[in-house]
Protein backbone atom coordinates (compact mmCIF):
# COMPACT_ATOMS: atom_id res chain seq x y z
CA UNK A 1 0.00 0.00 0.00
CA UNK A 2 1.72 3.47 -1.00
CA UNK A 3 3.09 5.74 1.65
CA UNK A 4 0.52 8.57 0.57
CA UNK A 5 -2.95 8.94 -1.40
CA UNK A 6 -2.00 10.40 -4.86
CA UNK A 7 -3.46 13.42 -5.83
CA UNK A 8 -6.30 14.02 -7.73
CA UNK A 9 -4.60 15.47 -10.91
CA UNK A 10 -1.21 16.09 -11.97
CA UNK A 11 -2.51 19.89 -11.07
CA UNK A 12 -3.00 18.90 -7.54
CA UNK A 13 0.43 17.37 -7.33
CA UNK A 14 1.63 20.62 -8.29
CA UNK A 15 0.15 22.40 -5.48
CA UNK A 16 1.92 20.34 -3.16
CA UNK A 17 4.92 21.09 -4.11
CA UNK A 18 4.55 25.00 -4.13
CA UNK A 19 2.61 25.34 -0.92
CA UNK A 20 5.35 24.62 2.13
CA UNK A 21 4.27 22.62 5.14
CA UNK A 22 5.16 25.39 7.63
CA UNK A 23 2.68 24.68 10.23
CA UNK A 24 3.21 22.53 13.29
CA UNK A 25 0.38 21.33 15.61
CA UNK A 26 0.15 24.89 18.02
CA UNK A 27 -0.61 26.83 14.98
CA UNK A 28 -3.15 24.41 13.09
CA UNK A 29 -5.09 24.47 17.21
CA UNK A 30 -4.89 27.84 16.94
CA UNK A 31 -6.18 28.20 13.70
CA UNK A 32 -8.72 26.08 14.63
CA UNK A 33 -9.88 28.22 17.90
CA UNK A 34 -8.89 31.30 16.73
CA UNK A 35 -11.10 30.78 13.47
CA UNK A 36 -14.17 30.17 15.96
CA UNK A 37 -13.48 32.60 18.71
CA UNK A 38 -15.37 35.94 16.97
CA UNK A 39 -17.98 38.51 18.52
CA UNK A 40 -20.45 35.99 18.73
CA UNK A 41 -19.84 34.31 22.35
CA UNK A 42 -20.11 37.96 23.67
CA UNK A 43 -23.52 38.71 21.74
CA UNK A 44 -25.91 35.83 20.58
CA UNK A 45 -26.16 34.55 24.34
CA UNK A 46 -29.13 37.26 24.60
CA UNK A 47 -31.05 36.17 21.68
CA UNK A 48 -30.77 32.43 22.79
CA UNK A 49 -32.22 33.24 26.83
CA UNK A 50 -34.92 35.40 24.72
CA UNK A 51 -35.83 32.47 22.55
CA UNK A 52 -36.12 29.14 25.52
CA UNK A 53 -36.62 31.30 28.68
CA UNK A 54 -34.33 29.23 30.48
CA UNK A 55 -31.25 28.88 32.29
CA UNK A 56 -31.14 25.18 31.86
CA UNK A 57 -32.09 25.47 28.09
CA UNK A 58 -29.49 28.39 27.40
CA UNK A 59 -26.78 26.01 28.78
CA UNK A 60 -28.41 23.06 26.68
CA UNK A 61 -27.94 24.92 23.62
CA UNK A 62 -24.49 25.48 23.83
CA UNK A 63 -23.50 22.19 25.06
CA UNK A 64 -25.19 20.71 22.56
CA UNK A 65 -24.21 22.59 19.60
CA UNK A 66 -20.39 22.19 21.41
CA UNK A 67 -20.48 18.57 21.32
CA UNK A 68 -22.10 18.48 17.73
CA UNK A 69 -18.88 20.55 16.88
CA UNK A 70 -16.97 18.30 18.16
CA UNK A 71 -18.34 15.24 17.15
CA UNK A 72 -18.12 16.72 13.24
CA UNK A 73 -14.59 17.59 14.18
CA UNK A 74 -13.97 14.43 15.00
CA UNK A 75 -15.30 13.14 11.36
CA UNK A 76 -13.43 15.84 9.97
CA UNK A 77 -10.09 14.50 11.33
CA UNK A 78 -10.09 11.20 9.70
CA UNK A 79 -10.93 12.58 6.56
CA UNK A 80 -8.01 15.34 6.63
CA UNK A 81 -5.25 12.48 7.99
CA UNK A 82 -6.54 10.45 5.03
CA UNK A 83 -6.24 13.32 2.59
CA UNK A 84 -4.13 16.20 3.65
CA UNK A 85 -4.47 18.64 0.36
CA UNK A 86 -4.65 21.71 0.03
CA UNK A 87 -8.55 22.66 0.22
CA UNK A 88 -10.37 21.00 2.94
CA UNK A 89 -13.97 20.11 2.35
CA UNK A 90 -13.88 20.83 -1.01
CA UNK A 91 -11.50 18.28 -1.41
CA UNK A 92 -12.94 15.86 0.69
CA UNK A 93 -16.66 15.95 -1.18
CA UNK A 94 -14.86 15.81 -4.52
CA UNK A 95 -13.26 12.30 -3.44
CA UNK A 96 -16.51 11.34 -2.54
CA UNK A 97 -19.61 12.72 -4.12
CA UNK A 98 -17.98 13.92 -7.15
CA UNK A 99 -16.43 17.01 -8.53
CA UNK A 100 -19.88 18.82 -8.73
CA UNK A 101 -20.36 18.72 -5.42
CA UNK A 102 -16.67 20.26 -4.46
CA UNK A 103 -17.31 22.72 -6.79
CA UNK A 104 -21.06 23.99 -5.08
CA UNK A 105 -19.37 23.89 -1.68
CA UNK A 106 -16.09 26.25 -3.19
CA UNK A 107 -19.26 28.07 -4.80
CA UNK A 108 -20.84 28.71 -1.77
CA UNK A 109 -17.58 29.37 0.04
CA UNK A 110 -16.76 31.86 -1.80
CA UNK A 111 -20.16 33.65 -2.70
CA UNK A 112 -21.05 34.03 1.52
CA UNK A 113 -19.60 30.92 4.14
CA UNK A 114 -16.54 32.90 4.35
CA UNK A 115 -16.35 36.17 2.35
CA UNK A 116 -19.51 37.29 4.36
CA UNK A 117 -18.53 36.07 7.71
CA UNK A 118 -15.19 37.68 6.70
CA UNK A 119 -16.98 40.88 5.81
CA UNK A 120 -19.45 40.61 8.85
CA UNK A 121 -16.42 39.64 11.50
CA UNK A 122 -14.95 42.66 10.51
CA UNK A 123 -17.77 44.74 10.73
CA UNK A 124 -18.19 43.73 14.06
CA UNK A 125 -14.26 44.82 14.62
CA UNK A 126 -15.34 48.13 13.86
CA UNK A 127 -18.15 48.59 15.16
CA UNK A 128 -17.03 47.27 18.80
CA UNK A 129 -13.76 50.04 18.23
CA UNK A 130 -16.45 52.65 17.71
CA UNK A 131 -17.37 52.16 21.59
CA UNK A 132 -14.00 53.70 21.93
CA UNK A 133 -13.42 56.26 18.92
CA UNK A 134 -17.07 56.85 18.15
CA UNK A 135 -15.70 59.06 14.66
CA UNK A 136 -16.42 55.45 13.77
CA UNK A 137 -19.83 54.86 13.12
CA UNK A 138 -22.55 53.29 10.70
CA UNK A 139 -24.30 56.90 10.37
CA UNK A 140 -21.02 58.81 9.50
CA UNK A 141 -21.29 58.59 5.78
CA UNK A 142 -18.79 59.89 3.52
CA UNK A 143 -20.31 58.45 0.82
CA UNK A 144 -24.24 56.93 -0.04
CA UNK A 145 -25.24 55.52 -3.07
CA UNK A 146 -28.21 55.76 -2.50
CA UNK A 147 -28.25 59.68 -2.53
CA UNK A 148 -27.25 60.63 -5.55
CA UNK A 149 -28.82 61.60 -8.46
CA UNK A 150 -30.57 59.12 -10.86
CA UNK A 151 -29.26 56.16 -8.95
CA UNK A 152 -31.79 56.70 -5.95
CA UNK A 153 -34.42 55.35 -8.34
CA UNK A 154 -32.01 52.13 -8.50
CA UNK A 155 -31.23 51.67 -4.66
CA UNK A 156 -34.65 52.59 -3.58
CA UNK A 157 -35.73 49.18 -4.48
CA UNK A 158 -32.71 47.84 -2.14
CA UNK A 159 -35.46 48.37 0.77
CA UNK A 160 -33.66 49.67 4.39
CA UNK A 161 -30.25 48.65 2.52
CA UNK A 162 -27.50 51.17 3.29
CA UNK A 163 -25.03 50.98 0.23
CA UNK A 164 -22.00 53.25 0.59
CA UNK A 165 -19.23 54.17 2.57
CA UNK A 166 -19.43 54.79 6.24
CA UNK A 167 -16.26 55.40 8.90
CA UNK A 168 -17.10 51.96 9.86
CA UNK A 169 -17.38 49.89 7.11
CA UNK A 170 -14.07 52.27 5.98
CA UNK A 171 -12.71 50.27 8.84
CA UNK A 172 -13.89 47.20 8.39
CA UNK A 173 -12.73 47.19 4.66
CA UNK A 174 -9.13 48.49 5.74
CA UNK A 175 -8.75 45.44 7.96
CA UNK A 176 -9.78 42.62 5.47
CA UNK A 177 -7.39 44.75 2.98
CA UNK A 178 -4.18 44.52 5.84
CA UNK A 179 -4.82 41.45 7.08
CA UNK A 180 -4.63 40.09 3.12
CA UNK A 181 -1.50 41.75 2.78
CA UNK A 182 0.00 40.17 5.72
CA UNK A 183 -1.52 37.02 4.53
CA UNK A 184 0.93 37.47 1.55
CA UNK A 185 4.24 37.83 3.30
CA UNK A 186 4.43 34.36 3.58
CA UNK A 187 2.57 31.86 5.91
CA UNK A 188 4.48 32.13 8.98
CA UNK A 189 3.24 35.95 8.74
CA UNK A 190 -0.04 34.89 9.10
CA UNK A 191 0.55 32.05 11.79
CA UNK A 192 2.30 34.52 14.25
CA UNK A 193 -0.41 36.55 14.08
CA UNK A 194 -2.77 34.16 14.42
CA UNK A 195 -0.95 32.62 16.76
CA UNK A 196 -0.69 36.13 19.59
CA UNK A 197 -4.38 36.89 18.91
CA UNK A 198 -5.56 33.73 19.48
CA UNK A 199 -3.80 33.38 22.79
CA UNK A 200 -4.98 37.05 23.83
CA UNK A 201 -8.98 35.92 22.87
CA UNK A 202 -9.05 33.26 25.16
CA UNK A 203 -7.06 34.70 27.50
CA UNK A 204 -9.64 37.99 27.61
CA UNK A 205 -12.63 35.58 27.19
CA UNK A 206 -11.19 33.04 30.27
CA UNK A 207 -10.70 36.26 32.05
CA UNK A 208 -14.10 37.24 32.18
CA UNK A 209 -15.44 33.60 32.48
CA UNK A 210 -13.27 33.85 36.06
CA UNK A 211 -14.79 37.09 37.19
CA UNK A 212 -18.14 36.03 36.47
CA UNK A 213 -17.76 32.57 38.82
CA UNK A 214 -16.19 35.47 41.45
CA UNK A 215 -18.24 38.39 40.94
CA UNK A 216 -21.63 36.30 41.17
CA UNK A 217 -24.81 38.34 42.22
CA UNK A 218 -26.99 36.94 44.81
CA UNK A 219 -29.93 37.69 42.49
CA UNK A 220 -28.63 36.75 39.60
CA UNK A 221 -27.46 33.30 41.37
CA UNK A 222 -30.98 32.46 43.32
CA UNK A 223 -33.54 33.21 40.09
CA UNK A 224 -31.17 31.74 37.58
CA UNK A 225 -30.73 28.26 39.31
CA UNK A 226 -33.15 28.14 42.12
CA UNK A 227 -35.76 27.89 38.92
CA UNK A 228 -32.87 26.28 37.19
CA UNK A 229 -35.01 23.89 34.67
CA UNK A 230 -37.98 26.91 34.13
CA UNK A 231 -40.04 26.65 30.82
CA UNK A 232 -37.65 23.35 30.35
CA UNK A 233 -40.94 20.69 30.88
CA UNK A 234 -40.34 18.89 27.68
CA UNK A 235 -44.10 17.39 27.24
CA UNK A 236 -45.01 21.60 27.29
CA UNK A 237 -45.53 23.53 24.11
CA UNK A 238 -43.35 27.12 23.56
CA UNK A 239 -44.52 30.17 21.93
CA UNK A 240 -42.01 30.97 18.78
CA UNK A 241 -41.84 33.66 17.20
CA UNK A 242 -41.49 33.63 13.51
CA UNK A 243 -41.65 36.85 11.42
CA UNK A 244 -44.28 38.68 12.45
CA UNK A 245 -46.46 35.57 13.84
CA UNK A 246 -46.04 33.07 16.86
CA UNK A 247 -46.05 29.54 16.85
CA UNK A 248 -46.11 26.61 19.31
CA UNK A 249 -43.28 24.55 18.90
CA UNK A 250 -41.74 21.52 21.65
CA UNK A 251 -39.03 21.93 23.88
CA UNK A 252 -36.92 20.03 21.20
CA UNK A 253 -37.87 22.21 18.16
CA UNK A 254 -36.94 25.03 20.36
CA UNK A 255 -33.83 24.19 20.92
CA UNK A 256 -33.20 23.30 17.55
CA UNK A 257 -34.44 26.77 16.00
CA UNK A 258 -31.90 28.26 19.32
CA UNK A 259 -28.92 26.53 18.31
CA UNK A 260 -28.45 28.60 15.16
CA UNK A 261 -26.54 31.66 17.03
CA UNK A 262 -24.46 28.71 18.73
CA UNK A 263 -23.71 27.05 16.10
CA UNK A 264 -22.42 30.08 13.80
CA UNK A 265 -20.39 31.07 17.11
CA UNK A 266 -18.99 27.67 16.77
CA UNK A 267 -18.40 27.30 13.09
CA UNK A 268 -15.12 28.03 11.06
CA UNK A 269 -13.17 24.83 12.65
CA UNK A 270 -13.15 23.49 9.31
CA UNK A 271 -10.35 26.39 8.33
CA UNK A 272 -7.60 23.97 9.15
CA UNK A 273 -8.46 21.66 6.45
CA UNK A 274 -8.39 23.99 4.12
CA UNK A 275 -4.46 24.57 4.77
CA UNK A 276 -3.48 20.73 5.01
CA UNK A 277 -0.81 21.11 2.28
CA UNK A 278 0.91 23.40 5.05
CA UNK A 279 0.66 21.98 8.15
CA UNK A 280 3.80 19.26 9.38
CA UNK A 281 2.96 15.65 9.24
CA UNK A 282 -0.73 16.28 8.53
CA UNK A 283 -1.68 12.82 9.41
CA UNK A 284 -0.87 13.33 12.71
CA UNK A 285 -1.50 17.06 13.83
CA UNK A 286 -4.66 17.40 11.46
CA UNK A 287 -6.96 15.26 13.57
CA UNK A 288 -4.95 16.12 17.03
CA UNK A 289 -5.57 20.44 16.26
CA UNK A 290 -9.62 19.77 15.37
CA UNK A 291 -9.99 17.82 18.51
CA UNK A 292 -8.19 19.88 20.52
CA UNK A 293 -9.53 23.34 19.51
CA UNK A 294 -13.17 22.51 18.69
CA UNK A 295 -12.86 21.01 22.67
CA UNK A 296 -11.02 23.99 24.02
CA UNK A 297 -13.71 26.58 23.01
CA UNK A 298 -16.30 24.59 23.47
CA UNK A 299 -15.63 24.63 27.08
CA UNK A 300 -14.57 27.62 27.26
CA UNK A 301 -18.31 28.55 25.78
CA UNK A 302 -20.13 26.70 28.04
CA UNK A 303 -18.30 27.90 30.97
CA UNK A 304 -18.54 31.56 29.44
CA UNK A 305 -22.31 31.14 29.96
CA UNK A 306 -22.40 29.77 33.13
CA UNK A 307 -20.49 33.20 33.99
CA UNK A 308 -22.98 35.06 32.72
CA UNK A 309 -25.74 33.53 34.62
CA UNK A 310 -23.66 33.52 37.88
CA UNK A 311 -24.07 37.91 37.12
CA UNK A 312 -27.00 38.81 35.17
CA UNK A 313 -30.58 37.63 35.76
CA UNK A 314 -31.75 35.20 32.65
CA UNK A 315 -35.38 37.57 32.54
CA UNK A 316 -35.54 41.06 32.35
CA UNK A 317 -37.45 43.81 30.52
CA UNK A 318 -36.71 46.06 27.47
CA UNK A 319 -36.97 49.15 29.18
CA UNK A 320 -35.33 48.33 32.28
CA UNK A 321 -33.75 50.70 33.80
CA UNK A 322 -30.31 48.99 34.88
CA UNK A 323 -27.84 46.44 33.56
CA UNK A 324 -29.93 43.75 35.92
CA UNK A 325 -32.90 45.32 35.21
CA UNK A 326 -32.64 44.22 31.59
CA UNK A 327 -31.33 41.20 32.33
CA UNK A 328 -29.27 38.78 30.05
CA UNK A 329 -32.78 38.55 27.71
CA UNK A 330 -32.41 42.11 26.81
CA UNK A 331 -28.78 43.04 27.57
CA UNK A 332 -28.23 46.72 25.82
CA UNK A 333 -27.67 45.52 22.28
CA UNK A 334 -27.69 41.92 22.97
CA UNK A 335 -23.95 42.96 24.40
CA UNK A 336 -23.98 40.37 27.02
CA UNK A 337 -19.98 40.29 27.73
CA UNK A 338 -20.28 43.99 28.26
CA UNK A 339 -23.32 43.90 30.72
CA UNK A 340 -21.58 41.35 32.55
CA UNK A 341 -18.50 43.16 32.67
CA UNK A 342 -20.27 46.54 33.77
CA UNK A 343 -21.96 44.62 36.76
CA UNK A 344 -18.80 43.24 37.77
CA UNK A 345 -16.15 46.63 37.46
CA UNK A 346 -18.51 49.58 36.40
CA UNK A 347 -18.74 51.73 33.41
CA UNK A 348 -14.79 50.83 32.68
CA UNK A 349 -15.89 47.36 32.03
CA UNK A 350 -17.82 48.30 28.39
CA UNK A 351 -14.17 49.50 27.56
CA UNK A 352 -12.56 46.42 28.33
CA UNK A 353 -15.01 44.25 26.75
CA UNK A 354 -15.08 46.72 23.46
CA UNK A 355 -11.32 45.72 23.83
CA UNK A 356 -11.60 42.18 24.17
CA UNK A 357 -13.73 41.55 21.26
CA UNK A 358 -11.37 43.99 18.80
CA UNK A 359 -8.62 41.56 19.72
CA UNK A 360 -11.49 38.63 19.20
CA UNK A 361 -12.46 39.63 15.54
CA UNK A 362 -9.42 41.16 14.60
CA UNK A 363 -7.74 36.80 15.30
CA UNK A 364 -10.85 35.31 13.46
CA UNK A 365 -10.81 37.51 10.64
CA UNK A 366 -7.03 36.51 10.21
CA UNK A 367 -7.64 32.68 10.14
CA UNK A 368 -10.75 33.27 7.91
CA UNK A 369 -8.36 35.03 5.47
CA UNK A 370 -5.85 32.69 5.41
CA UNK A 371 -7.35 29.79 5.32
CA UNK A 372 -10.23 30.52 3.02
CA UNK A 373 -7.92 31.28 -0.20
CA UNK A 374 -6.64 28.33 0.00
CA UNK A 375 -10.04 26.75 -1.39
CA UNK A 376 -9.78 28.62 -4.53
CA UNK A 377 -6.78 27.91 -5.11
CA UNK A 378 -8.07 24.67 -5.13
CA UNK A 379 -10.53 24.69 -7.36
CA UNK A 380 -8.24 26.56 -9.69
CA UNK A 381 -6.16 23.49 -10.19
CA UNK A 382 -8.78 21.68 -10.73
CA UNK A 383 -9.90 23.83 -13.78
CA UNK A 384 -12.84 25.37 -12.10
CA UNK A 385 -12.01 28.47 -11.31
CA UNK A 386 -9.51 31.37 -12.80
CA UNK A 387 -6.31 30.30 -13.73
CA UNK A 388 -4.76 33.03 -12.04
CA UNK A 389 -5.88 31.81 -8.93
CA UNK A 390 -3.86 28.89 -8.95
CA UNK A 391 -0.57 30.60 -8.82
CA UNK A 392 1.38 31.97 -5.94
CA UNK A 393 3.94 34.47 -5.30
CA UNK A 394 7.76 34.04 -4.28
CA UNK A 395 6.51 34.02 -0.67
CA UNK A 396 4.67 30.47 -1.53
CA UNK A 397 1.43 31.79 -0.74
CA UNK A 398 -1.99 32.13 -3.46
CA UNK A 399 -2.06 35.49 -3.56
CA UNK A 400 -4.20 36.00 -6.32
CA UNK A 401 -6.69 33.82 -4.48
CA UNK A 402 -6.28 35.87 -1.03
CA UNK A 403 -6.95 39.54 -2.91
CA UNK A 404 -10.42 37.95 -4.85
CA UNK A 405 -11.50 36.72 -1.88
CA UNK A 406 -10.55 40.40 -0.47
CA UNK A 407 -12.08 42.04 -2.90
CA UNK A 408 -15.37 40.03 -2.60
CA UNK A 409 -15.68 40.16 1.29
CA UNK A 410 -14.83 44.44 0.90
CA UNK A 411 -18.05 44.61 -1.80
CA UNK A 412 -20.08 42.38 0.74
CA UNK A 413 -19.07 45.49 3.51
CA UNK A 414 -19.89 48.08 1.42
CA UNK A 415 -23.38 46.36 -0.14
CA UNK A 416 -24.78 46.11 3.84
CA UNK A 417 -26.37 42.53 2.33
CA UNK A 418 -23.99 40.54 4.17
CA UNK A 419 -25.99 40.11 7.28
CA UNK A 420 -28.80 38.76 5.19
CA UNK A 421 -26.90 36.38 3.69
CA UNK A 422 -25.75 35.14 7.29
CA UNK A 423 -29.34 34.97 8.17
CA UNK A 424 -28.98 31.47 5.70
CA UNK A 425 -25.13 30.80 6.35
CA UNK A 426 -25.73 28.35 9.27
CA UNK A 427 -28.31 26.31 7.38
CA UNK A 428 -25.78 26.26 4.23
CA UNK A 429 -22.67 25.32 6.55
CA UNK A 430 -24.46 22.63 8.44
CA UNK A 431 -26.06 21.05 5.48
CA UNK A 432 -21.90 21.16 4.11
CA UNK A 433 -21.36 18.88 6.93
CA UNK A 434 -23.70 16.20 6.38
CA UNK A 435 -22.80 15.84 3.21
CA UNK A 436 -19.40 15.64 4.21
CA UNK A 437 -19.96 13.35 6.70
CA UNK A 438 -22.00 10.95 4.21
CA UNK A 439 -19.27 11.26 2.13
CA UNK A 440 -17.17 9.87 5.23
CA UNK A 441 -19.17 6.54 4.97
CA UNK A 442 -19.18 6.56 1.44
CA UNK A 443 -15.36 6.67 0.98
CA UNK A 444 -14.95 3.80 3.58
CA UNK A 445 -17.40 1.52 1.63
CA UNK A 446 -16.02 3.05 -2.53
CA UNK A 447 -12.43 2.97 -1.32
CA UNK A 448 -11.85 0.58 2.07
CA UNK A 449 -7.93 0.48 1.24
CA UNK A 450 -7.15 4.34 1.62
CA UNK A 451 -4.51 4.57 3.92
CA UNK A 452 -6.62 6.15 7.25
CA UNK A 453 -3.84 6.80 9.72
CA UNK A 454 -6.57 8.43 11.89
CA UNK A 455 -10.34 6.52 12.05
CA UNK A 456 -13.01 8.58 13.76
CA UNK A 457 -14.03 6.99 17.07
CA UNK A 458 -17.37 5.41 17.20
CA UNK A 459 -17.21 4.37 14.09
CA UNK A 460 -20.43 4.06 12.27
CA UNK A 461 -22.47 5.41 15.49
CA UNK A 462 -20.83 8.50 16.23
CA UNK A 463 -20.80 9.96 12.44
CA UNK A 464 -24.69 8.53 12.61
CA UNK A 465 -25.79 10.52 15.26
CA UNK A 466 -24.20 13.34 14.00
CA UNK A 467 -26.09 13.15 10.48
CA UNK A 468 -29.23 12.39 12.73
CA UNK A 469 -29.40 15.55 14.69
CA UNK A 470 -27.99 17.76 12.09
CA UNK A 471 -30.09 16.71 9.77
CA UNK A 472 -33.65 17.25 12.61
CA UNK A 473 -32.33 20.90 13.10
CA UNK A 474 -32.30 21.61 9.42
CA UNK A 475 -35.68 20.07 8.92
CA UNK A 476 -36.88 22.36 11.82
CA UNK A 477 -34.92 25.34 10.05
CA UNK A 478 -36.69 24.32 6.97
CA UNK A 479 -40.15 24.32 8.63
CA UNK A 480 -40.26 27.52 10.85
CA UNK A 481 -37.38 29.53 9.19
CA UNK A 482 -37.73 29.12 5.43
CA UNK A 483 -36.73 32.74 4.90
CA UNK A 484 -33.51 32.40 6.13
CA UNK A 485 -33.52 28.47 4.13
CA UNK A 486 -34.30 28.61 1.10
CA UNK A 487 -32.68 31.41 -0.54
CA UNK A 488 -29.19 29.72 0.99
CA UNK A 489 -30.53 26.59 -1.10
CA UNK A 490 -31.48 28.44 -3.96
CA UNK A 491 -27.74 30.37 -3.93
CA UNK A 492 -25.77 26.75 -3.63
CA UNK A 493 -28.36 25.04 -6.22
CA UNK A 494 -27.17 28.37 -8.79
CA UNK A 495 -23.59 27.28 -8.69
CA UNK A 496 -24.98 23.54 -10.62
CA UNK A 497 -25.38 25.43 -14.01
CA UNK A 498 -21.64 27.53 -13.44
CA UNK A 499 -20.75 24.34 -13.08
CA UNK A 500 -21.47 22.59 -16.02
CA UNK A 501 -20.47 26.14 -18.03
CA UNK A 502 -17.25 26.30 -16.36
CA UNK A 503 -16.54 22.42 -17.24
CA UNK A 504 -17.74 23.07 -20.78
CA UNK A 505 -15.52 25.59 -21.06
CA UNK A 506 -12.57 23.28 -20.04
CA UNK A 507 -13.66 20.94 -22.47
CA UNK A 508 -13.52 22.89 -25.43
CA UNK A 509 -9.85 25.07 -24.36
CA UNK A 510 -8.47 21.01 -23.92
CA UNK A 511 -10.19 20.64 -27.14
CA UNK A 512 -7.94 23.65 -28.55
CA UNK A 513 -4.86 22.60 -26.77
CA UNK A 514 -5.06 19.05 -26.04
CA UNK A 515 -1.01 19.22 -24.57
CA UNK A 516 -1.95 21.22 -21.39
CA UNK A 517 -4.44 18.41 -20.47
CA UNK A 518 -2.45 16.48 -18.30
C-alpha cells in the first residue's frame, strides 16, 4: 500500500509542491480556535435566553451545539489524515460525491460561508472600536449611493439597505485589505499573528469567564438556578416567534431553531483543512488540532455562559432601567460580555469588553483570510475556477486567491447585504457537513484500502448521530425559518449550471490545446 494517497490530478500534485508545510500542531489548534473565537460568544447569548426562557435550556444549547462541533470535528479529522491537500472540504466531497459537489461547496464558500462572515467579522471589529473612537460609526457617511442623483431610483428598491461608505465599514474594509497583505508575506506571517491573537482571545474571554464565577450576584445566582429547569418541561408547548407571527413549537424544536446563534459562534473549525498542504505531518496534527480546539472553546463557551448567569438575571425587561434590570434577555444591544463586565467593574468594564472583542475579531478575521484562499486555489487546479488563482507568489502563498477573496468580502461590507446572507449561512454550513460526513461513509465503503492513519471513534455510530441531529435541526430550520432556508438553497443550487459552463468551457480550451491536459 503506498506511503501517501496520490493526488487528484497532476494539477493537484503541483500544489503540493509549491505550498510549504510550515505549520506545526500549536498553529493548526490555533487556527482552529482562533477561526471560531469571533464577537459571537459575547452577543448571541441574549437572543438564545430570549428564545427558551431558560437557564437550563441556554446552557443546553451550547453544550449541545459544542459537542455536535466536536463530534463533526472528530469526522473531519479522519478525513483530513486520510487526505491532507490543500482545500479542505472541497477536497474531501470531490473524493466522494464527485467534482460537482466540491465545486457547489467552493461556490458557496466563496459567494457568503466565508467572504460574508469575513466581511461581517470585521464589521463587528469596527463597530465594537467605535465604543472607543465613536468618529467610527454606521451613520457617518462619507459616501451613499443611495443619494445621488438618478441612482436613488435604482437603490430605492434595495429596501432599508445602506449601500456606501461609512467610517465603519471604511474600517472594516481596511482590515480585510491589511490582514490580506500580511496574509501574503508568507505563511508564517499569518501564523504569528494568528498565533498572539488567538492566545490574547481566550485569554480575555477566560478572564471574564473567572470574574463572572467570582463576581456572582446573589440575584442573579438564586432566580437563575433556584428555577434552574424553568419553561424546560419537555411534554409543554413554547410560543415561537417567527416573522411577524407566533407559533407553538416543543421543547426540542426550540432548541433546535436556538442553536443557530451557537452554532455560527462555533463554526469556522473546518479552516484547518483547508491549509493541510501546510501543516507538518498532517496525518498526525490534522486530527490532534480539530480535537483539541473545537474542545477547548467549546468549554470555554459553556463555561462563558455559566459566567454570565452567575451575574446577570436570565429575565428582564426592554426598558429596564439597569444592567440587571434588563437582564441577560435584553442586555443593551444583545452585548452580554459587556453587561456582565459593567456589573462586575462599572462603566470601565464596556471599555474592556469593546477591547476584548477587537482583539477577538481582529484573530478570526485573520484565520478566515488565510485559510479561506486556499479553497480557490483549489478549485483553480482543478480547472474550475480562474487560472490566475492557482498561482502563488515568491513568498509560496496564493495570492491572487487571497486579494479575490478580499475584494469580494470588501463589496459584501460596502453592499450592507452581508448580514442577510448570514441569516442562511448556518443552514448552508451545516447542510456542508452532512454531506461531508455521508461522504465519510461513502469513501470507507467506494475505497476501504485508503490509507486512514486516523479513524473517527465510534465508528459508524458516532458519524450517525451526528447526520441524525444535524439533519432534525435543518428540517426544523426548513419548517419555521424558510426565509432564512431557502434562498441559501437556492444560492448553492445556482452554482450547478456555473458548473457545467465552467466544465464546458474546459472541455472545449483542452479541445484547442489538447497538450496542457495532463
Amino acid at each position: 500500500m503506498p506511503a501517501q494517497i496520490p493526488p487528484h490530478t497532476a494539477a493537484q500534485a503541483a500544489a503540493e509542491s509549491e505550498l510549504i508545510r510550515g505549520l506545526g500542531l500549536l498553529d493548526a489548534s490555533m487556527l482552529v480556535a482562533g477561526s471560531m473565537i469571533g464577537s459571537g460568544i459575547f452577543i448571541v447569548s441574549a437572543g438564545i435566553a430570549r428564545q427558551v426562557g431558560s437557564s437550563a435550556l441556554l446552557l443546553i444549547v451550547w453544550l449541545v451545539s459544542g459537542l455536535m462541533t466536536s463530534m463533526a470535528a472528530l469526522c473531519y479529522g479522519e478525513l483530513a489524515a486520510a487526505l491532507p491537500i490543500a482545500g479542505g472540504e472541497y477536497i474531501f466531497l470531490r473524493e466522494s460525491l464527485g467534482p460537482m459537489w466540491g465545486f457547489l461547496y467552493g461556490w458557496a464558500t466563496l459567494l457568503v460561508i466565508q467572504t460574508a462572515t469575513i466581511a461581517a467579522v470585521a464589521i463587528a471589529f469596527a463597530n465594537f472600536t467605535g465604543a472607543l473612537f465613536p468618529a467610527v460609526s454606521s451613520s457617518a457617511w462619507v459616501w451613499k449611493l443611495g443619494t445621488f442623483g438618478p441612482y436613488k431610483m435604482w437603490f430605492g428598491a434595495l429596501g432599508p439597505y445602506n449601500v456606501g461608505l461609512n467610517t465603519q465599514n471604511l474600517l472594516a474594509i481596511s482590515s480585510i485589505v491589511f490582514l490580506t497583505w500580511i496574509n501574503t508575506r508568507g505563511l508564517r506571517a499569518g501564523a504569528v499573528v494568528q498565533n498572539i491573537f488567538t492566545l490574547a482571545k481566550i485569554a480575555a474571554l477566560t478572564g471574564l469567564t473567572l470574574l463572572g464565577f467570582v463576581f456572582a450576584t446573589k440575584s442573579a445566582r438564586h432566580s437563575n438556578f433556584s428555577d434552574f429547569w424553568r419553561n424546560a418541561n419537555l411534554s409543554s408547548l413554547h410560543q415561537h416567534q417567527v416573522g411577524q407571527s407566533t407559533v407553538w413549537v416543543s421543547v426540542l424544536t426550540l432548541v433546535a431553531l436556538a442553536m443557530v446563534g451557537a452554532l455560527f459562534s462555533s463554526s469556522a473549525w473546518t479552516n484547518v483543512t483547508y491549509i493541510a498542504s501546510e501543516v507538518r505531518n498532517p496525518r498526525r496534527n490534522l486530527p490532534l488540532a480539530l480535537a483539541l480546539g473545537t474542545g477547548i472553546v467549546t468549554v470555554l463557551y459553556v463555561l462563558a455562559n455559566f459566567a454570565y448567569l452567575n451575574v446577570l438575571p436570565l429575565a428582564g425587561t426592554p426598558d429596564g432601567g439597569t444592567v440587571l434590570a434588563r437582564g441577560l434577555q435584553f442586555a443593551s444591544g444583545d452585548r452580554v460580555g459587556t453587561a456582565v463586565a459593567e456589573v462586575i467593574v462599572g462603566p470601565s468594564g464596556a471599555f474592556l469588553v469593546a477591547v476584548a472583542v477587537m482583539i477577538s475579531t481582529f484573530g478570526c478575521n485573520n484565520g478566515l483570510i488565510l485559510a479561506g484562499a486556499r479553497v480557490y486555489y483549489a478549485m483553480a487546479k482543478d480547472g474550475l475556477f480562474f487560472k490566475s488563482v492557482a498561482s502563488v507568489n515568491q513568498r509560496n502563498t496564493p495570492s491572487v486567491a487571497l486579494w479575490v477573496q478580499c475584494l469580494w468580502a470588501c463589496v459584501l461590507c460596502l453592499s450592507g447585504t452581508y448580514g442577510q446572507l448570514l441569516d442562511f449561512l448556518v443552514f448552508a454550513v451545516v447542510m456542508f457537513y452532512i454531506l461531508t460526513i455521508l461522504g465519510l461513509f461513502l469513501l470507507r465503503f467506494q475505497r476501504p484500502d485508503m490509507e486512514r492513519p486516523y479513524r473517527v471513534l465510534g465508528y459508524p455510530l458516532l458519524p450517525a448521530l451526528y447526520l441524525l441531529i444535524a439533519s432534525l435541526i435543518e428540517v426544523q430550520l426548513l419548517r419555521y425559518k424558510p426565509q432564512y432556508t431557502w434562498p441559501g438553497l437556492i444560492l448553492i443550487l445556482s452554482g450547478v449550471p456555473v458548473y457545467w459552463l465552467w466544465r464546458k468551457s474546459q472541455r472545449a480550451r483542452l479541445r484547442r490545446n489538447p497538450e496542457t491536459q495532463s
